[in-house]
Protein backbone atom coordinates (compact mmCIF):
# COMPACT_ATOMS: atom_id res chain seq x y z
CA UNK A 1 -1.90 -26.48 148.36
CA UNK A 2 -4.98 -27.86 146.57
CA UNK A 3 -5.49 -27.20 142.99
CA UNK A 4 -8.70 -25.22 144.16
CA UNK A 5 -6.54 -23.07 145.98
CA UNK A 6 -3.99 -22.79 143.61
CA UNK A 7 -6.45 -21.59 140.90
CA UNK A 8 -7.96 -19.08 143.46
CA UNK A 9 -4.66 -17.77 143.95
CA UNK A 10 -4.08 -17.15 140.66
CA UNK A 11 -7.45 -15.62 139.81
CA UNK A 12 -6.88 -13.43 142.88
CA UNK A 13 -3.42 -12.13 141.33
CA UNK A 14 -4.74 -10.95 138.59
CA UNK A 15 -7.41 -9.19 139.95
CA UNK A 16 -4.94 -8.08 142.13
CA UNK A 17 -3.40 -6.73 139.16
CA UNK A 18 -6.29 -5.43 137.31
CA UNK A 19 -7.03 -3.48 140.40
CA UNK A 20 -4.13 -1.90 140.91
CA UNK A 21 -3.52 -0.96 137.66
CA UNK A 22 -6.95 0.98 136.88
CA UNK A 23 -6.51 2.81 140.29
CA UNK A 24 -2.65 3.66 139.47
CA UNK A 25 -3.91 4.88 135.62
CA UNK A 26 -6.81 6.72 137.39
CA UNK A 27 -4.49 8.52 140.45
CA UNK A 28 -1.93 9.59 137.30
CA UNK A 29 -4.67 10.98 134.93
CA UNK A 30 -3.39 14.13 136.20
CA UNK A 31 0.27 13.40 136.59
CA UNK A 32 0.21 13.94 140.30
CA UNK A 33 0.45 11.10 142.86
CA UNK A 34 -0.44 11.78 146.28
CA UNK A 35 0.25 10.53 149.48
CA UNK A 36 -3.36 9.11 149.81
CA UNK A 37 -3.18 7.23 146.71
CA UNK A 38 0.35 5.79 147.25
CA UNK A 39 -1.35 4.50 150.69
CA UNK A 40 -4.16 3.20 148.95
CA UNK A 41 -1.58 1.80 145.98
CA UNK A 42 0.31 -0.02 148.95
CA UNK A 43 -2.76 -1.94 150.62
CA UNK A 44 -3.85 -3.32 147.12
CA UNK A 45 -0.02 -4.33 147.32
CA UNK A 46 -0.40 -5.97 149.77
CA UNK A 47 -3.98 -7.58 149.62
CA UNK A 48 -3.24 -9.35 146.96
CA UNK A 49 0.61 -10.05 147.52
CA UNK A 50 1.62 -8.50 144.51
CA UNK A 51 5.52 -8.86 143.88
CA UNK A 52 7.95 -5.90 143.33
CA UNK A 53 8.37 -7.46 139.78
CA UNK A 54 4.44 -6.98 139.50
CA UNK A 55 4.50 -3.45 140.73
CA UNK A 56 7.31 -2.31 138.62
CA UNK A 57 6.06 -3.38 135.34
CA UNK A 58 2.71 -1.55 135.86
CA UNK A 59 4.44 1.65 137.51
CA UNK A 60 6.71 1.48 133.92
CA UNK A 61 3.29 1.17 131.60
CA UNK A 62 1.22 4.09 133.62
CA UNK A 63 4.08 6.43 133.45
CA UNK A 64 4.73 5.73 129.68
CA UNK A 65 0.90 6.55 129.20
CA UNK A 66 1.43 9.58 131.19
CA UNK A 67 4.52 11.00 129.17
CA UNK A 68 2.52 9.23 125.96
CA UNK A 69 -0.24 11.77 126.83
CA UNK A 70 2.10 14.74 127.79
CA UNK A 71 3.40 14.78 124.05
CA UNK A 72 0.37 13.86 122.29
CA UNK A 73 -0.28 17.83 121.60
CA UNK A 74 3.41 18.03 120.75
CA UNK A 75 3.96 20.90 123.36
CA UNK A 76 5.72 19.93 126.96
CA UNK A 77 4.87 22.91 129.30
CA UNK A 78 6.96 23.69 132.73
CA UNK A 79 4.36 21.81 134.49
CA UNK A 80 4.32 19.17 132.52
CA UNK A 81 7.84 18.42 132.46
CA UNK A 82 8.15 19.03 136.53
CA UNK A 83 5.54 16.25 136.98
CA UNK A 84 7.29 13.86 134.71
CA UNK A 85 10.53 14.24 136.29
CA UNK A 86 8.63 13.91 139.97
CA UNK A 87 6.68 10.53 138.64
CA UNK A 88 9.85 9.26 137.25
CA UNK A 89 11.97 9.75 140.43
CA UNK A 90 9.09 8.71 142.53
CA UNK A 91 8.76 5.03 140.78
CA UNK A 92 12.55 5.19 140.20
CA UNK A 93 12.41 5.10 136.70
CA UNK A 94 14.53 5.58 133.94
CA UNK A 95 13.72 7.84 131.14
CA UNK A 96 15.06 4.79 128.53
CA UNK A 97 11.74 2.94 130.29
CA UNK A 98 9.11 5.08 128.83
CA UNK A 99 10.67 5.38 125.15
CA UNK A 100 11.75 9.08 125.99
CA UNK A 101 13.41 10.69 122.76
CA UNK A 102 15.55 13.65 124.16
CA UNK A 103 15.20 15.46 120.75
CA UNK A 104 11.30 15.46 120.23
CA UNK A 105 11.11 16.51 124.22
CA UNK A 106 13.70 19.31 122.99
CA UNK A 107 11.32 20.28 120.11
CA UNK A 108 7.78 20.27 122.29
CA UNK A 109 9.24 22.09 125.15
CA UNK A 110 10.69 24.90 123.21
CA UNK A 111 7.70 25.26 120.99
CA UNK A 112 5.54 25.59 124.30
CA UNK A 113 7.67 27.86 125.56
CA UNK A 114 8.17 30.00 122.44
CA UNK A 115 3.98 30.21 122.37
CA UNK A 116 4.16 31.59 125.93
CA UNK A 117 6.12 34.33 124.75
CA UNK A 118 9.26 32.55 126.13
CA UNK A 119 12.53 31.44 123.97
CA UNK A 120 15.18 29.48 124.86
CA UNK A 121 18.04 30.62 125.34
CA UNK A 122 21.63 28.88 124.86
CA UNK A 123 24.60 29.66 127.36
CA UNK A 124 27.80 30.37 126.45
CA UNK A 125 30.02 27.19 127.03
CA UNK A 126 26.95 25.39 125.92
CA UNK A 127 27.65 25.46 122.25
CA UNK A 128 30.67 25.89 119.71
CA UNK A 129 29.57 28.60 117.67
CA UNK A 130 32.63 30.60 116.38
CA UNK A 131 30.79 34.18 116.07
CA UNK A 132 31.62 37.22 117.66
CA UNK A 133 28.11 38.66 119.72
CA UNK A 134 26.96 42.57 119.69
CA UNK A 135 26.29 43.60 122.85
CA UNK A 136 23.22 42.17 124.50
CA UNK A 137 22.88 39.68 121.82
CA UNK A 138 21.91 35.95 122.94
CA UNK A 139 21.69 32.76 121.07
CA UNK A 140 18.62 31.19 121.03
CA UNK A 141 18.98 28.39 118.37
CA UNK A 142 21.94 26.53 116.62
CA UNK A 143 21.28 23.46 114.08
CA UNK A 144 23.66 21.50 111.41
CA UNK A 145 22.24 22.56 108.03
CA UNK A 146 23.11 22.95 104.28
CA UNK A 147 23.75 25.67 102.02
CA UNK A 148 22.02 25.82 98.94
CA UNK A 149 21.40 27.59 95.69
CA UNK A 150 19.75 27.31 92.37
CA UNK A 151 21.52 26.52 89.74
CA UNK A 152 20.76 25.94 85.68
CA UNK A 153 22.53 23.10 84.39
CA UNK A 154 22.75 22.07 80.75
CA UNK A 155 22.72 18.50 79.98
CA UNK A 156 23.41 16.77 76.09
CA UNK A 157 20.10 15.04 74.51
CA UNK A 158 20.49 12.84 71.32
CA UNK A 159 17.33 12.56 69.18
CA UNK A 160 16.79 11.75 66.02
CA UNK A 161 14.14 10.36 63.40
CA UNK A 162 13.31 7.12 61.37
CA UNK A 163 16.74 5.32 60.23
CA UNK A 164 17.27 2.18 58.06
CA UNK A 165 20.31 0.77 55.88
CA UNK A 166 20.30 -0.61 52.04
CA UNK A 167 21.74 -3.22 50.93
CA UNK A 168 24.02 -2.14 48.41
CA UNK A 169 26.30 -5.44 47.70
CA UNK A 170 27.46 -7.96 49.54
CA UNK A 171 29.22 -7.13 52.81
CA UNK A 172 27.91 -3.28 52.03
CA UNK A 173 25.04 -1.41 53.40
CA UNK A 174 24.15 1.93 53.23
CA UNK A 175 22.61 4.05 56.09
CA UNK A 176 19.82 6.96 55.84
CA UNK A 177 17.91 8.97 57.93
CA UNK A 178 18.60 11.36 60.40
CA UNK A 179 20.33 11.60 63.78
CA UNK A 180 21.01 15.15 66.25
CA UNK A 181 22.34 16.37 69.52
CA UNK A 182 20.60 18.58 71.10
CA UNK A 183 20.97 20.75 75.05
CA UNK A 184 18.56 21.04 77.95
CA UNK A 185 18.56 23.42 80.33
CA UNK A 186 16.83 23.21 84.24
CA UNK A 187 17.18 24.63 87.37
CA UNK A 188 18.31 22.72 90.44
CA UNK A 189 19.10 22.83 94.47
CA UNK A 190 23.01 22.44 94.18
CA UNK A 191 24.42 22.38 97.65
CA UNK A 192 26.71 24.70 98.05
CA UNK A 193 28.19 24.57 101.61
CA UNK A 194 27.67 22.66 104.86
CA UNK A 195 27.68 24.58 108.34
CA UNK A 196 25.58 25.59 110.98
CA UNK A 197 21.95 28.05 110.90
CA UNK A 198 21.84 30.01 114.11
CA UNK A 199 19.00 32.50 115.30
CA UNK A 200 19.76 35.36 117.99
CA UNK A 201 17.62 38.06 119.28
CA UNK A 202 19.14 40.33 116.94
CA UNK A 203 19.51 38.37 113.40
CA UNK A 204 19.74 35.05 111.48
CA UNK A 205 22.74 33.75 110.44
CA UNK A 206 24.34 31.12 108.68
CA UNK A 207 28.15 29.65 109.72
CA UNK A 208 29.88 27.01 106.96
CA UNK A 209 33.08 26.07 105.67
CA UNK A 210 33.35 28.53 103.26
CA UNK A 211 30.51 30.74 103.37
CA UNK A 212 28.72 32.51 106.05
CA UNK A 213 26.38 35.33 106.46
CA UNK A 214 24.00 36.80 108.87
CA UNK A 215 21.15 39.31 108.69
CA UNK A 216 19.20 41.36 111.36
CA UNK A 217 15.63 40.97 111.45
CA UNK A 218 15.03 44.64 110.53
CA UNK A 219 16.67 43.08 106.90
CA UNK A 220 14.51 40.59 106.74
CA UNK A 221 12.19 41.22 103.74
CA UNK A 222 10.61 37.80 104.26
CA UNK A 223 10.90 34.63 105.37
CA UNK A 224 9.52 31.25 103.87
CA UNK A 225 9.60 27.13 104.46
CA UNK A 226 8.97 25.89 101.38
CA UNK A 227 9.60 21.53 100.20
CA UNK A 228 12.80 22.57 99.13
CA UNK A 229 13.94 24.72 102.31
CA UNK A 230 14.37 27.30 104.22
CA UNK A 231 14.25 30.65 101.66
CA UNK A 232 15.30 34.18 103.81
CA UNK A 233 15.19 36.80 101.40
CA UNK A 234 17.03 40.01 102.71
CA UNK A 235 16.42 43.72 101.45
CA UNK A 236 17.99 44.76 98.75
CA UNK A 237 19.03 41.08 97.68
CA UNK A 238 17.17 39.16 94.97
CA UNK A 239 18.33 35.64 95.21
CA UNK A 240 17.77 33.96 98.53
CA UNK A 241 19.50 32.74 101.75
CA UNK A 242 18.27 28.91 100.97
CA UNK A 243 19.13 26.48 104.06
CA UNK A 244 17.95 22.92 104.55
CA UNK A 245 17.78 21.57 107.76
CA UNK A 246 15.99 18.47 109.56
CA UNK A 247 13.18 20.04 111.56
CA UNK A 248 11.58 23.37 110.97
CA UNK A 249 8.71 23.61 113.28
CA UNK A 250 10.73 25.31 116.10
CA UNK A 251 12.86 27.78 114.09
CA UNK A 252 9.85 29.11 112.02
CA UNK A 253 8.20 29.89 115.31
CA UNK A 254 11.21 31.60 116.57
CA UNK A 255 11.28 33.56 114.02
CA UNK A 256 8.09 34.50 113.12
CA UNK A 257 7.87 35.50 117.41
CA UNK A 258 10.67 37.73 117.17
CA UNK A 259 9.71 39.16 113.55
CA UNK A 260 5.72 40.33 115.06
CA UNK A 261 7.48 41.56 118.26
CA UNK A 262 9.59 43.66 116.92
CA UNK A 263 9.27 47.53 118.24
C-alpha cells in the first residue's frame, strides 16, 4: 500500500469513527435504540471497516452519557431504569463499564418513586432486622446509624494573672502573683449507642446494642435534619430521638410522605 493510501485509510477511520459516534449519541438521546438505527449503525460499520474494538469503546462512552444523563436530576424513574438495563444488555455491557454506583442508583430510584406516591418496600428474608411487625406493617427503610444525645461536660481551666520572683539571697527567690483553677461547662453530641434506624408504614424506630425505641407517626410531634442529625421529637417527650446516619435525602422524604398522608 502507498503512503497516499495509507493516510487515506486512516483519515477515512476516523471519520468512520466520528460518524458513527454522533449518529450512535444522536439514536440514544432518548435511551431507545431501534432496529432502524442498529441497521444504519451496522452499514457505517461496515463502510468504513470499523473493528469490534472500535465499536465497543464508543458503544461503552454513549451508554455512560446515557446513564450520566439519567442521574443528572438525581431521580431514576421505572422507565428510565428499563431502558438502561435494555441498552446495557443490548451492547453487552457491564454495569462496572459506565461507573454505575449501586448505592446512588438505590438513592435516585427510591426518591423517584417515593415522589410518585410510591415507597419501597423491603421483603422479609431481605433484611436482618430483629423486630417483631403489627399486623399489616411493612418495612420500607433500614440504615446503620448512631445514637446520640446531648450531654454537658465540665472540663478544668487554669488562669491566672501577672507573676514574677525576687531575689531574696543567693540560691533563693521568692514568687508573687496570682494563679487559679477554674470549670467550664458545654454541651456536646456524645454517642450513645450504635444500631440500626428503620421506617415502616406504621412508625420510626431505632434498633442498637443497648437501646432501642420506636414511635408511630401519630407520636410524632415533629421531625427535623439538622448539621448535627436526625432530631424526632415524640409527644409528651422533651429531649429528642437524635440519630446520625450517612444519607438523609431518602428517609426525610419517606417520612415527610407518610406524615402528610396520614388519614
Amino acid at each position: 500500500m502507498s503512503l497516499l493510501n495509507f493516510i487515506k485509510s486512516l483519515v477515512s477511520e476516523k471519520e468512520g469513527i466520528k460518524e458513527y459516534r454522533e449518529k450512535l449519541t444522536l439514536f440514544l438521546s432518548d435511551s431507545i435504540l431501534s432496529e432502524d438505527e442498529q441497521k444504519e449503525l451496522e452499514s457505517i460499520s461496515e463502510k468504513f471497516n470499523l473493528t469490534p474494538d472500535d465499536i465497543g469503546k464508543l458503544q461503552k462512552t454513549a451508554v455512560l452519557g446515557v446513564y450520566q444523563d439519567v442521574v443528572s436530576d438525581k431521580r431514576i424513574t421505572e422507565e428510565e431504569k428499563q431502558s438502561l438495563e435494555v441498552l446495557l444488555d443490548h451492547f453487552e455491557l457491564k454495569a462496572t463499564d459506565i461507573d454505575f454506583d449501586q448505592k446512588s442508583f438505590n438513592k435516585f430510584y427510591s426518591l423517584a418513586l417515593i415522589e410518585k406516591g410510591i415507597l419501597p418496600e423491603i421483603k422479609e428474608g431481605n433484611h436482618d432486622l430483629n423486630i417483631i411487625f403489627k399486623n399489616g406493617e411493612v418495612l420500607h427503610f433500614g440504615a446503620v446509624s448512631v445514637l446520640r444525645k446531648l450531654k454537658r461536660v465540665t472540663t478544668r481551666i487554669n488562669y491566672g494573672g501577672f507573676t514574677g520572683s525576687i531575689k531574696i539571697m543567693k540560691g533563693v527567690r521568692y514568687r508573687v502573683g496570682s494563679i487559679g483553677v477554674g470549670t467550664e461547662s458545654k454541651e456536646i453530641l456524645a454517642p450513645e449507642d450504635s444500631g440500626a434506624f428503620y421506617i415502616t408504614n406504621q412508625r420510626v424506630g431505632y434498633l442498637g446494642n443497648r437501646k432501642q425505641f420506636s414511635v408511630p407517626f401519630n407520636k410524632v410531634h415533629s421531625f427535623e435534619i439538622r448539621p448535627e442529625g436526625m432530631f424526632i421529637f415524640k409527644e409528651g417527650k422533651e429531649a429528642p430521638f437524635i440519630l446520625t446516619l450517612d444519607d438523609y435525602d431518602v428517609p426525610s422524604a419517606m417520612i415527610s410522605f407518610i406524615i402528610n398522608n396520614e388519614e
